[in-house]
Protein backbone atom coordinates (compact mmCIF):
# COMPACT_ATOMS: atom_id res chain seq x y z
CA UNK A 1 76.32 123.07 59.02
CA UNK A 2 78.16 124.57 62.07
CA UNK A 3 81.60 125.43 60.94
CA UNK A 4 84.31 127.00 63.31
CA UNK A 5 87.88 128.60 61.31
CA UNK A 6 90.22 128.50 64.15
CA UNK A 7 92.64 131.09 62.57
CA UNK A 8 96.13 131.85 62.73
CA UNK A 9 97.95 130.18 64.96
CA UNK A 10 101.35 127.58 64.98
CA UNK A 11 99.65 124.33 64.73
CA UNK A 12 101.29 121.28 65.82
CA UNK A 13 99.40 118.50 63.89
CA UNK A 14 101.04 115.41 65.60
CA UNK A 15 100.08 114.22 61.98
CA UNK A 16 103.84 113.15 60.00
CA UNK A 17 101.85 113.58 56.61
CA UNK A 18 100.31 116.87 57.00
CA UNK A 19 103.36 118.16 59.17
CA UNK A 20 103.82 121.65 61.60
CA UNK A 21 102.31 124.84 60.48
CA UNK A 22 104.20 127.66 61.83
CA UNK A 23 101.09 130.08 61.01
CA UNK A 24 97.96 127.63 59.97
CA UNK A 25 94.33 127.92 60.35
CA UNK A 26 91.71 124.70 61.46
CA UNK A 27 88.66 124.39 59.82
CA UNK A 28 86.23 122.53 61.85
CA UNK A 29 82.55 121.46 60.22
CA UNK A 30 80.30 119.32 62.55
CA UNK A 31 82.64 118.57 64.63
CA UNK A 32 85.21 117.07 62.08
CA UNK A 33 88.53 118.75 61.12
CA UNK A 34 87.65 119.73 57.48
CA UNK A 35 90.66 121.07 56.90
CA UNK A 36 94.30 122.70 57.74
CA UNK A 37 96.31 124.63 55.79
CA UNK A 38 98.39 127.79 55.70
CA UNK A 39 95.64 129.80 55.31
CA UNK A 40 91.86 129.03 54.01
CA UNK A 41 89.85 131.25 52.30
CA UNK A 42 86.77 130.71 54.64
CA UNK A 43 83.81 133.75 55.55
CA UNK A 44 80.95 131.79 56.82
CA UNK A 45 82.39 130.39 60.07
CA UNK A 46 82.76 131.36 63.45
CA UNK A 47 86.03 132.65 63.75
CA UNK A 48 88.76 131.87 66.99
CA UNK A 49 91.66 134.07 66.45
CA UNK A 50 94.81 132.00 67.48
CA UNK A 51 97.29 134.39 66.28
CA UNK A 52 99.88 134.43 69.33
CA UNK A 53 98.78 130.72 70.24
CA UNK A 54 100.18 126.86 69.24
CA UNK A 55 96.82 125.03 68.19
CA UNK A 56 97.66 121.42 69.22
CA UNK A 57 94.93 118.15 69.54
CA UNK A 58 93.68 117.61 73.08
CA UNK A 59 95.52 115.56 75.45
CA UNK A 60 94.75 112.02 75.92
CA UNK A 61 95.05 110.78 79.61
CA UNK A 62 95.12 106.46 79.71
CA UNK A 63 94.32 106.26 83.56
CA UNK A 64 92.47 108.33 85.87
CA UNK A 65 90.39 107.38 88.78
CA UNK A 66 88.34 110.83 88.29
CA UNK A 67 86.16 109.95 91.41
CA UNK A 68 88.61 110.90 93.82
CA UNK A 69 88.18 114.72 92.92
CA UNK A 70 86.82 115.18 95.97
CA UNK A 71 89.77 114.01 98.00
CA UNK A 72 92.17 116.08 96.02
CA UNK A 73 95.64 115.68 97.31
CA UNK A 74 94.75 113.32 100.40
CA UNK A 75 97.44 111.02 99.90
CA UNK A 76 100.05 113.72 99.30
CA UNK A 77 101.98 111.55 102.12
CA UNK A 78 100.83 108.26 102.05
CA UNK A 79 102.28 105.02 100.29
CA UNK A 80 100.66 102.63 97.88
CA UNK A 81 99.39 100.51 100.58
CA UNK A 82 97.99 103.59 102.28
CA UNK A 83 96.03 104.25 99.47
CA UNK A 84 94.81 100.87 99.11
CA UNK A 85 93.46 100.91 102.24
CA UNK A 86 92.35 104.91 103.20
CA UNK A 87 91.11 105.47 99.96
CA UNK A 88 89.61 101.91 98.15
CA UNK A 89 88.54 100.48 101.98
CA UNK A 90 87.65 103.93 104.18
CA UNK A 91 86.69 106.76 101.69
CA UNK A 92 85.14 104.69 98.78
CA UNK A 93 82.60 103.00 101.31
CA UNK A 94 81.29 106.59 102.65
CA UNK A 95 80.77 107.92 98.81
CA UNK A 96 77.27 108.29 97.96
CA UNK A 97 75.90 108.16 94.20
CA UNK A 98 76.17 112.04 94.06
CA UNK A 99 79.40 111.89 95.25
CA UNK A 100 80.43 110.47 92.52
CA UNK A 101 78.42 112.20 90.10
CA UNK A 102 80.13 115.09 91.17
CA UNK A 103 83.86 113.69 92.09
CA UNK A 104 83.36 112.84 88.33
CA UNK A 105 82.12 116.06 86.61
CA UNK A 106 84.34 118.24 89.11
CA UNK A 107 87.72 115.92 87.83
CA UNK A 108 86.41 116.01 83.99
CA UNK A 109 85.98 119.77 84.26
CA UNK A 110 89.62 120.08 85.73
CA UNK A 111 90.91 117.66 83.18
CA UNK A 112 89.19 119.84 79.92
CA UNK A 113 90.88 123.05 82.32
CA UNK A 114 94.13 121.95 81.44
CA UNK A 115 93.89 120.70 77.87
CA UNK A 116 92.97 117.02 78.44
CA UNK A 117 89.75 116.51 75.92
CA UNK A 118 89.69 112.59 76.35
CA UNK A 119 90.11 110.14 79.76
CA UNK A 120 89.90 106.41 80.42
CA UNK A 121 87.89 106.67 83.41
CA UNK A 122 88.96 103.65 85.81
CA UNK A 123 85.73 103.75 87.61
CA UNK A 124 85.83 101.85 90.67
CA UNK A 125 83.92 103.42 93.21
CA UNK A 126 80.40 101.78 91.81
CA UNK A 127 79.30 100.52 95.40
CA UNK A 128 75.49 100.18 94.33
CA UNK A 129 73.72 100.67 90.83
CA UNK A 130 73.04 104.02 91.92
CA UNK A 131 76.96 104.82 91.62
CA UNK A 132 77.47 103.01 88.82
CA UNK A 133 74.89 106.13 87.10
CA UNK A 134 76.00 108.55 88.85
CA UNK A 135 79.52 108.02 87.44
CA UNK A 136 78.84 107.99 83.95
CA UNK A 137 76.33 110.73 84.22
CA UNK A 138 79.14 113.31 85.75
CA UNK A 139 81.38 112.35 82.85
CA UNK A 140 78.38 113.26 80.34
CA UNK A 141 77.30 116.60 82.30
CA UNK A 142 80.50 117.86 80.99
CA UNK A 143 81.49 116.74 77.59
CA UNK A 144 84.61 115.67 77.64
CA UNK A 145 85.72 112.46 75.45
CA UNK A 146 85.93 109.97 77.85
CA UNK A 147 86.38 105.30 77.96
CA UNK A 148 84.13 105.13 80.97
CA UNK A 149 85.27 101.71 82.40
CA UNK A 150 83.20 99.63 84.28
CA UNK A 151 85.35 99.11 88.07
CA UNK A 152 83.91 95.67 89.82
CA UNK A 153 86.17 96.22 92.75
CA UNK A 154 84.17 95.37 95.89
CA UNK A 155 84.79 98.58 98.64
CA UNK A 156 83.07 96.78 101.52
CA UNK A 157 83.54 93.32 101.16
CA UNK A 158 82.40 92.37 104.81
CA UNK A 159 79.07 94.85 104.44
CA UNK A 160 78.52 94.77 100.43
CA UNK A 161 75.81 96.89 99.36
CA UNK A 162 75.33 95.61 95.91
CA UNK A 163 75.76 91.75 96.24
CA UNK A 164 77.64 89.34 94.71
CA UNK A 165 80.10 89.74 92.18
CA UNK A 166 77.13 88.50 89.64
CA UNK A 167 74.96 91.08 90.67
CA UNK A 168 78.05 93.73 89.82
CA UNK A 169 78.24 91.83 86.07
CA UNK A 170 74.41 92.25 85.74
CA UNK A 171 74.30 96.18 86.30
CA UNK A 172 77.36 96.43 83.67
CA UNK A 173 75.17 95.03 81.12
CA UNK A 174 72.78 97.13 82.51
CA UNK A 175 75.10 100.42 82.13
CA UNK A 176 75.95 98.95 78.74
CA UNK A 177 72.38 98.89 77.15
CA UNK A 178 71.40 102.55 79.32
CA UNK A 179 74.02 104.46 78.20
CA UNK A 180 76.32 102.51 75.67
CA UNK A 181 73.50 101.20 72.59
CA UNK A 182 76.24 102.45 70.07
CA UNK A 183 79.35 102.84 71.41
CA UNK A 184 80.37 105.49 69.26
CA UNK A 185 79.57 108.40 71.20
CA UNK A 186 81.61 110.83 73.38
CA UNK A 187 81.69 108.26 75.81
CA UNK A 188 82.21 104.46 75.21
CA UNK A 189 82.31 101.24 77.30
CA UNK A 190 85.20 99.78 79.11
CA UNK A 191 86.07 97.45 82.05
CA UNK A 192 88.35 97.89 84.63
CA UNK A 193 89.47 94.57 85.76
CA UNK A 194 89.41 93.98 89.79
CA UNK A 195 93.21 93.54 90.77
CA UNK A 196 94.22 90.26 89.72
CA UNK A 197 94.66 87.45 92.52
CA UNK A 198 92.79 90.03 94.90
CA UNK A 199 89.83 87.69 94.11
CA UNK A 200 88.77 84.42 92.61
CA UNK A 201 90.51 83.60 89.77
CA UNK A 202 86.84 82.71 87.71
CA UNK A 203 85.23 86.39 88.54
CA UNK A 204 88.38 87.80 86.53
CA UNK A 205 87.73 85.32 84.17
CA UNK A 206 84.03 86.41 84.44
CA UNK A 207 84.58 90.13 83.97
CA UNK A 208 86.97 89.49 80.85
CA UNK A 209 84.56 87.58 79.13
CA UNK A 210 81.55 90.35 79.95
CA UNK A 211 84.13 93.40 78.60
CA UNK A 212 84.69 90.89 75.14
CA UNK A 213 80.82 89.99 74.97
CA UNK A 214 80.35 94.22 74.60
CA UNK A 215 83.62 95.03 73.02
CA UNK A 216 84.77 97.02 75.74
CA UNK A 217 88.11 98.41 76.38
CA UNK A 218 89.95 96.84 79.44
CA UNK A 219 92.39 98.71 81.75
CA UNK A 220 94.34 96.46 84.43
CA UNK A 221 96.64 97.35 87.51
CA UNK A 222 99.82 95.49 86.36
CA UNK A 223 102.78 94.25 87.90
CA UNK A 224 102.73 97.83 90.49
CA UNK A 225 102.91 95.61 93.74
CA UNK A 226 107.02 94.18 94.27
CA UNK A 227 107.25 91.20 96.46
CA UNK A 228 103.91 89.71 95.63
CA UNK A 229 101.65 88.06 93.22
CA UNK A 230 99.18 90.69 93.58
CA UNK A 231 98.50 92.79 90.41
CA UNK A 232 100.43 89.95 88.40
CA UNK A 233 98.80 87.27 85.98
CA UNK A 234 100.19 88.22 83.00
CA UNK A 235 101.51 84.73 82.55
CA UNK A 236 98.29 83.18 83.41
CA UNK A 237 96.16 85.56 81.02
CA UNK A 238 98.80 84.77 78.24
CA UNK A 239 98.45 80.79 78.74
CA UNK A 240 94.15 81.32 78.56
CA UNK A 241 94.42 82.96 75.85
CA UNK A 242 92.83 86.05 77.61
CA UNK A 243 95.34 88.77 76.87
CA UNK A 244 95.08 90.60 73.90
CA UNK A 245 95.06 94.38 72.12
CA UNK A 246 91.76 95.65 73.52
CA UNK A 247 93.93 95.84 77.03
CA UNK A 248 95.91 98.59 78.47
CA UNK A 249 98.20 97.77 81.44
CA UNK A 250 98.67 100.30 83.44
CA UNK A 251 102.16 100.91 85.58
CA UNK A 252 104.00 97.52 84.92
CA UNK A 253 106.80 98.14 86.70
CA UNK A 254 108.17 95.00 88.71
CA UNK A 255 107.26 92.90 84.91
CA UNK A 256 110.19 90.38 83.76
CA UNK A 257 111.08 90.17 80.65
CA UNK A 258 109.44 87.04 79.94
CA UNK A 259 106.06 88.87 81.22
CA UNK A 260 106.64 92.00 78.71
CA UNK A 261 107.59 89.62 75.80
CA UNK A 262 104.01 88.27 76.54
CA UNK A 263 102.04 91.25 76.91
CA UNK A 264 104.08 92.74 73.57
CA UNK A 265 102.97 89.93 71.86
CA UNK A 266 99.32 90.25 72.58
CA UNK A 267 99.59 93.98 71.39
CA UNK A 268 98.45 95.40 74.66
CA UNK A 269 98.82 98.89 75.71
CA UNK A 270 101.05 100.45 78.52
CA UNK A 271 99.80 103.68 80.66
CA UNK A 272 102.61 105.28 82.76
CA UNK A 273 101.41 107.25 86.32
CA UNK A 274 104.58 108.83 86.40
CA UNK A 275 103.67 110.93 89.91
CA UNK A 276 102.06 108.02 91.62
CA UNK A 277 105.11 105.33 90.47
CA UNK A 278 107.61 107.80 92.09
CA UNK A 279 105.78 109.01 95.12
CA UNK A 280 104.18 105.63 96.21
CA UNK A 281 107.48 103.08 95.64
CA UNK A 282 106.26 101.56 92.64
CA UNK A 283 109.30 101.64 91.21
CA UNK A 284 110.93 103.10 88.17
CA UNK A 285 108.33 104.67 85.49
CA UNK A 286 108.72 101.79 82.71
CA UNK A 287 109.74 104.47 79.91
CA UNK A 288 112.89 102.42 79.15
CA UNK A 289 111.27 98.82 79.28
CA UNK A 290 108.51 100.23 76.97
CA UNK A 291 111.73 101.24 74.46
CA UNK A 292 113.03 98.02 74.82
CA UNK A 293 110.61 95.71 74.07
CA UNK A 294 108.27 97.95 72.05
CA UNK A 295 105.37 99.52 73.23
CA UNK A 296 104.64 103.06 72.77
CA UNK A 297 104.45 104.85 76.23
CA UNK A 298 101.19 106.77 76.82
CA UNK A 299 100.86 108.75 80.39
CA UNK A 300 98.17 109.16 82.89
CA UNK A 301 97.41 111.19 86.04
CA UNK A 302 96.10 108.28 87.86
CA UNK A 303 94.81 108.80 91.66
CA UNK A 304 93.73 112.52 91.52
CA UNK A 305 93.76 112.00 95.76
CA UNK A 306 97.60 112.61 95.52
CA UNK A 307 97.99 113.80 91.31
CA UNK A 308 97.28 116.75 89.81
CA UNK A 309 94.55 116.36 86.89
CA UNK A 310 97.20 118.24 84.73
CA UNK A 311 98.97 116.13 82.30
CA UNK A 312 101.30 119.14 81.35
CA UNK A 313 103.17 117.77 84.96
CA UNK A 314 103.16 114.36 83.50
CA UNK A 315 104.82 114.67 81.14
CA UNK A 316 107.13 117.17 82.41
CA UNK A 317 107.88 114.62 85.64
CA UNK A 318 108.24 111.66 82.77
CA UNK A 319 110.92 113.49 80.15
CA UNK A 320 112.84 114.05 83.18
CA UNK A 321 112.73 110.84 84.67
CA UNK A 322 113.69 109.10 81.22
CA UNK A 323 116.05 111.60 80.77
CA UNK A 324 117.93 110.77 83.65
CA UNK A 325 117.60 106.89 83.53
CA UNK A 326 119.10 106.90 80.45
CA UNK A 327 122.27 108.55 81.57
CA UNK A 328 122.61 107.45 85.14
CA UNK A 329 125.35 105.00 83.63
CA UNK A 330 127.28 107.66 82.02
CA UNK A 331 127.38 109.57 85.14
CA UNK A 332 128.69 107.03 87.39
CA UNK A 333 131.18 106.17 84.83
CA UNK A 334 132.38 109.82 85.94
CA UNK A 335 131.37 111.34 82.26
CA UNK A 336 128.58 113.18 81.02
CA UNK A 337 125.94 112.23 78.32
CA UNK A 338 126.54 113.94 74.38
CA UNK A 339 123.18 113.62 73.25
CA UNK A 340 119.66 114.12 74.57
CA UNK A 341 117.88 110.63 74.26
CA UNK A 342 114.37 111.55 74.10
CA UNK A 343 112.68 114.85 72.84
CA UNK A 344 110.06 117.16 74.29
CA UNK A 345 108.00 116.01 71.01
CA UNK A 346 107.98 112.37 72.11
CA UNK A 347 106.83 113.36 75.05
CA UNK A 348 103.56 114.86 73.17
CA UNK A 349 103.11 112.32 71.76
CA UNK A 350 102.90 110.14 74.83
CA UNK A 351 99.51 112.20 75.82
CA UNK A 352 98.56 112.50 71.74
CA UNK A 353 98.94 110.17 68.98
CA UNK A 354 100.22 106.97 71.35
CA UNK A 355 97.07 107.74 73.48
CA UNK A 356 94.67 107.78 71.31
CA UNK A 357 95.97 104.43 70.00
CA UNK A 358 96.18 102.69 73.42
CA UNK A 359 92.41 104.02 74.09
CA UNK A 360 90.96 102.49 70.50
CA UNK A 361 90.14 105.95 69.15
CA UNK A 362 93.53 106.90 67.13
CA UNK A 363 91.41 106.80 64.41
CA UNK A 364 89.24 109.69 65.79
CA UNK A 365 91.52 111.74 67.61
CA UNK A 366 95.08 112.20 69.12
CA UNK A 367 96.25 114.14 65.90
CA UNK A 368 95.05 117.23 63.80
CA UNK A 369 94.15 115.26 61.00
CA UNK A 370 91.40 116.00 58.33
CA UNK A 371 88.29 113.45 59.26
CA UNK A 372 88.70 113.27 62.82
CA UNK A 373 87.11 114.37 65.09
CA UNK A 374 87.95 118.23 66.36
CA UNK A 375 89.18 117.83 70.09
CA UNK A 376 91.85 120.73 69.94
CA UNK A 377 93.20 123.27 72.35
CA UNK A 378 94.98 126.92 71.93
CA UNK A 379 97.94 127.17 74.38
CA UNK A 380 100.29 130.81 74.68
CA UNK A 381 98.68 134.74 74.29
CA UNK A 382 100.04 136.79 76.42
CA UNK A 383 101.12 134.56 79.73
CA UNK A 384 104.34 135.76 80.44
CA UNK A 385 105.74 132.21 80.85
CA UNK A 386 104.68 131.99 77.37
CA UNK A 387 107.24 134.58 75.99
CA UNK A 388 109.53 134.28 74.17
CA UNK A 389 108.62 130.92 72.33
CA UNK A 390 112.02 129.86 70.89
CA UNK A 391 110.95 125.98 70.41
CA UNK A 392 106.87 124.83 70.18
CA UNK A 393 107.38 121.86 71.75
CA UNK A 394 109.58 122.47 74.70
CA UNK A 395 107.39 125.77 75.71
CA UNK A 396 104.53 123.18 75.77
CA UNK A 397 106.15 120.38 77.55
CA UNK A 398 108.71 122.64 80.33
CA UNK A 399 106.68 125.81 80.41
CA UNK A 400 102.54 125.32 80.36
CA UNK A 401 100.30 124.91 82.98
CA UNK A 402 96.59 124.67 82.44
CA UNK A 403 96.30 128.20 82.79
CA UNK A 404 98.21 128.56 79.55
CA UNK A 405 95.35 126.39 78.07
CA UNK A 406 93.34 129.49 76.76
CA UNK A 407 90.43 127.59 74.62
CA UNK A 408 89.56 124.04 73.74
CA UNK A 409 87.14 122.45 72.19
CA UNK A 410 85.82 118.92 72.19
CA UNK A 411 83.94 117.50 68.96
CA UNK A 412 84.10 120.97 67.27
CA UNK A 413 82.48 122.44 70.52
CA UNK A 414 84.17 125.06 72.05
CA UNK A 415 84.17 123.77 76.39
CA UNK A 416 86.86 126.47 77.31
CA UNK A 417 86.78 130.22 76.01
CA UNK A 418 89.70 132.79 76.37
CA UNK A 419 90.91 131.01 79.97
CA UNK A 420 87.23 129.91 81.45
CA UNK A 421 85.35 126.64 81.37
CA UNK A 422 82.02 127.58 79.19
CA UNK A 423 78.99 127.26 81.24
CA UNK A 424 80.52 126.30 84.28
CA UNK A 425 80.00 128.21 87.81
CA UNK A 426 83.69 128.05 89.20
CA UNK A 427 82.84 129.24 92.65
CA UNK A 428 79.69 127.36 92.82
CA UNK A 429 81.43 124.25 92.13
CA UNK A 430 84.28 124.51 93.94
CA UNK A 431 82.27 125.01 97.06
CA UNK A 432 79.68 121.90 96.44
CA UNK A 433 82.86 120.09 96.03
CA UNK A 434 84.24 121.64 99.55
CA UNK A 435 80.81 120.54 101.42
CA UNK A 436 80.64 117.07 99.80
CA UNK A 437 84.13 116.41 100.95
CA UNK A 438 84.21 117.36 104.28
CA UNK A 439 80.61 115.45 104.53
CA UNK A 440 82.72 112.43 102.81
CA UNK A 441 85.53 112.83 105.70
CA UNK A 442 83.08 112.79 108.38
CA UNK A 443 80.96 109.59 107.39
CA UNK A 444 84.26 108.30 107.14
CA UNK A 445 85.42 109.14 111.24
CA UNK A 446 81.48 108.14 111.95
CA UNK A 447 82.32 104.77 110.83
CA UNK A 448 85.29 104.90 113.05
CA UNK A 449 88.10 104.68 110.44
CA UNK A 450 91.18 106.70 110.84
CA UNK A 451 92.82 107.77 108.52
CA UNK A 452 94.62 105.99 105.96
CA UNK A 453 94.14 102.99 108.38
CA UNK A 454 96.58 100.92 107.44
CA UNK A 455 97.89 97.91 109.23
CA UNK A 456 100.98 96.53 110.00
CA UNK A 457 102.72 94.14 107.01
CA UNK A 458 99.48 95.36 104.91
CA UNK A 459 100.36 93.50 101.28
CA UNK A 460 102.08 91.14 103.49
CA UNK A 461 98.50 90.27 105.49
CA UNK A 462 96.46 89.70 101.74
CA UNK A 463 99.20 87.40 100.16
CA UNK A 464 98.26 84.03 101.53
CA UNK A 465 95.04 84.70 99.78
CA UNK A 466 96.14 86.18 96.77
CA UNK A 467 98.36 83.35 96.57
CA UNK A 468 95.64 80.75 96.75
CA UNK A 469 93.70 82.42 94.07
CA UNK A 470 97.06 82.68 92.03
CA UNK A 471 97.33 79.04 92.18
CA UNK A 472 93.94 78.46 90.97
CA UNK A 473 94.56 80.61 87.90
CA UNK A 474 98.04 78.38 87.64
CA UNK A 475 96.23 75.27 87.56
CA UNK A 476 93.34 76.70 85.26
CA UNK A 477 96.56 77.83 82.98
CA UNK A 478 97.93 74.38 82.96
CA UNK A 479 100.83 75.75 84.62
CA UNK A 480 103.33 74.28 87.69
């Protein structure tokens, strides 16, 4: 039996029952948290000293398009419909398969960096089988925790190099039985549903039904695009039948109230991309919808081409937002708020315990908690911006970066040692990753695309057809 004492340390179970050790040790056997406690009495182990450290569980991250690694920062200046069409219609297309092998073990190696042990990856840069491999094989060349979901979106729809969208639902089944027999691995099986109304209202309909016939998770882009039906369909989905707790809905911020009563109701999840919400006029970060009508707020980095990887800015970016919607009111009333509304621990538990939930897995992870699984990370020693640490929780959530992150493990196995990824060539990697991008950039000008490319009225030119399709999924609802 391997068994690892992880000794020491202030551990911050996320766990109500078992509570906040302010000096604790972990006892990890085969990858399960055997037990935590004030202090064990433990000699055959491998011992981690955490004295000096908080020992927390691994951050959870709802919503990350790891692929775009490779075009880090990219869209620092761009706006949603830049994206849309620079990255999904110019730099998708001139990927190869080993570009996204490697976008996808470069932004799972970054994510473990900074304390993130588990990702929904929204995989939608499978433009032939080959991709499709190559993205779930640079997920498992690095061990993180990850829902690899299945992306159907179509990067070159006038020059497709897989086929029809039937062809795409054959080589998901195909990924399924390859790589998912059991689904209970580190990785599992989820879909990531093609925008709604940016297609055919029957392929949606198609890809739902494939996720459900394999259990998979599903992640959506919902209601993220004002002014148009595009990225809606919640009503539509609700009046099918078709919505239900095995979604998460990522960014729903231009949702009514009727359309949140409905997704409430179906118990589906809600990822916030705080950066990307703010930077790409999204809208306001739903923080205070989710409080209003229920849901428990989970956070994701989202489109690594303008994000960071590091969720410790996530959440940062998010308590401050919420902060400050909450008391706008009071300051235009001329008068200043008496109370802070939400606290750095909710904020935890956005990337911890609500994750884990919204992912399917809260009863593996997202919380120290004897019988799950050990995905855990040591923050603090001797980082300067570490000292003094008055309050656990705000010194994670104001003062961390993922250089604080000192070790983590994932399943009991330690992927980060004293500050460096295990096994990992930093140099080396960061220059394949500097070659394949600047290769990626220059298929992209071979083609002839500038740059992010994006026409004039660009949501504006889709909507007649999005509308079309929208009616078709009206009349399929029964609805007028």
């Amino acid at each position: 039996m391997a068994r690892t004492l992880i000794r020491g340390g202030h551990v911050l179970t996320m766990d109500d029952a078992v509570g906040d050790l302010p000096t604790g040790d972990v006892l990890v056997e085969d990858g399960v948290i055997a037990a935590v406690a004030p202090s064990l009495d433990v000699t055959d182990a491998e011992v981690i000293d955490a004295s000096g450290h908080l020992v927390l569980p691994g951050l959870v991250d709802t919503h990350r398009h790891t692929w775009q690694s490779l075009v880090r920062g990219i869209c620092g200046d761009w706006t949603l419909g830049d994206y849309y069409f620079g990255i999904r219609l110019a730099i998708s297309p001139a990927y190869t398969a080993d570009d996204v092998r490697l976008g996808n073990r470069v932004g799972a190696l970054d994510a473990l960096n900074a304390g993130v042990t588990t990702l929904l990856d929204f995989s939608h840069c499978n433009n032939t089988p080959d991709h499709s491999d190559g993205a779930v094989l640079g997920l498992r060349d690095t061990g993180i925790r990850a829902a690899f979901c299945y992306g159907f979106f179509e990067s070159s729809p006038e020059a497709s190099l897989f086929g029809g969208h039937d062809a795409r639902l054959k080589d998901f089944h195909r990924i399924a039985d390859t790589y998912f027999p059991t689904n209970d691995g580190l990785l599992t099986l989820g879909v990531s549903l093609s925008e709604l109304f940016g297609l055919p209202w029957e392929r949606t309909v198609a890809e739902l039904a494939a996720a459900r016939e394999r259990r998979a998770l599903i992640v959506n882009h919902t209601g993220c695009v004002w002014g148009s039906v595009l990225t809606g369909g919640i009503r539509e989905l609700d009046a099918l039948g078709l919505l239900g707790p095995d979604m998460v809905h990522v960014h729903c911020n231009a949702l009514d109230d009727g359309e949140w009563d409905a997704l409430v109701a179906s118990g589906g999840k809600v990822s916030i991309s705080v950066e990307t919400e703010l930077n790409m006029g999204m809208g306001r970060p739903v923080f205070e919808r989710c409080r209003r009508h229920g849901p428990a707020p989970t956070l994701s980095a989202d489109v690594i081409s303008l994000n960071s990887g590091d969720l410790w800015h996530e959440m940062r970016f998010g308590l401050g937002f919420t902060r400050w919607e909450a008391t706008e009111a009071t300051n235009l009333a001329n008068a200043m708020p008496e109370t802070v509304t939400t606290t750095a621990r909710e904020a935890l538990r956005w990337t911890t315990v609500n994750a884990a939930d919204a992912l399917g897995l809260g009863d593996r992870i997202g919380s120290l908690t004897p019988g799950k699984r050990a995905d855990l990370q040591l923050v603090g020693g001797p980082a300067i911006e570490q000292h003094p640490r008055i309050d656990p929780y705000a010194t994670l959530v104001f003062q961390t970066t993922a250089a604080d992150v000192r070790t983590v493990l994932v399943d009991g196995r330690v992927v980060k040692r004293d500050g460096a990824l295990t096994g990992v060539d930093t140099a080396g990697l960061a220059a394949e990753a500097d070659t394949a991008a600047d290769a990626i950039l220059g298929r992209v000008r071979d083609a002839g695309r500038a740059l992010p490319g994006t026409p004039p009225g660009a949501f504006e030119a889709l909507e007649p057809i999005a509308r079309g399709w929208h009616q078709e999924a009206r009349r399929a609802a029964g609805i007028e």
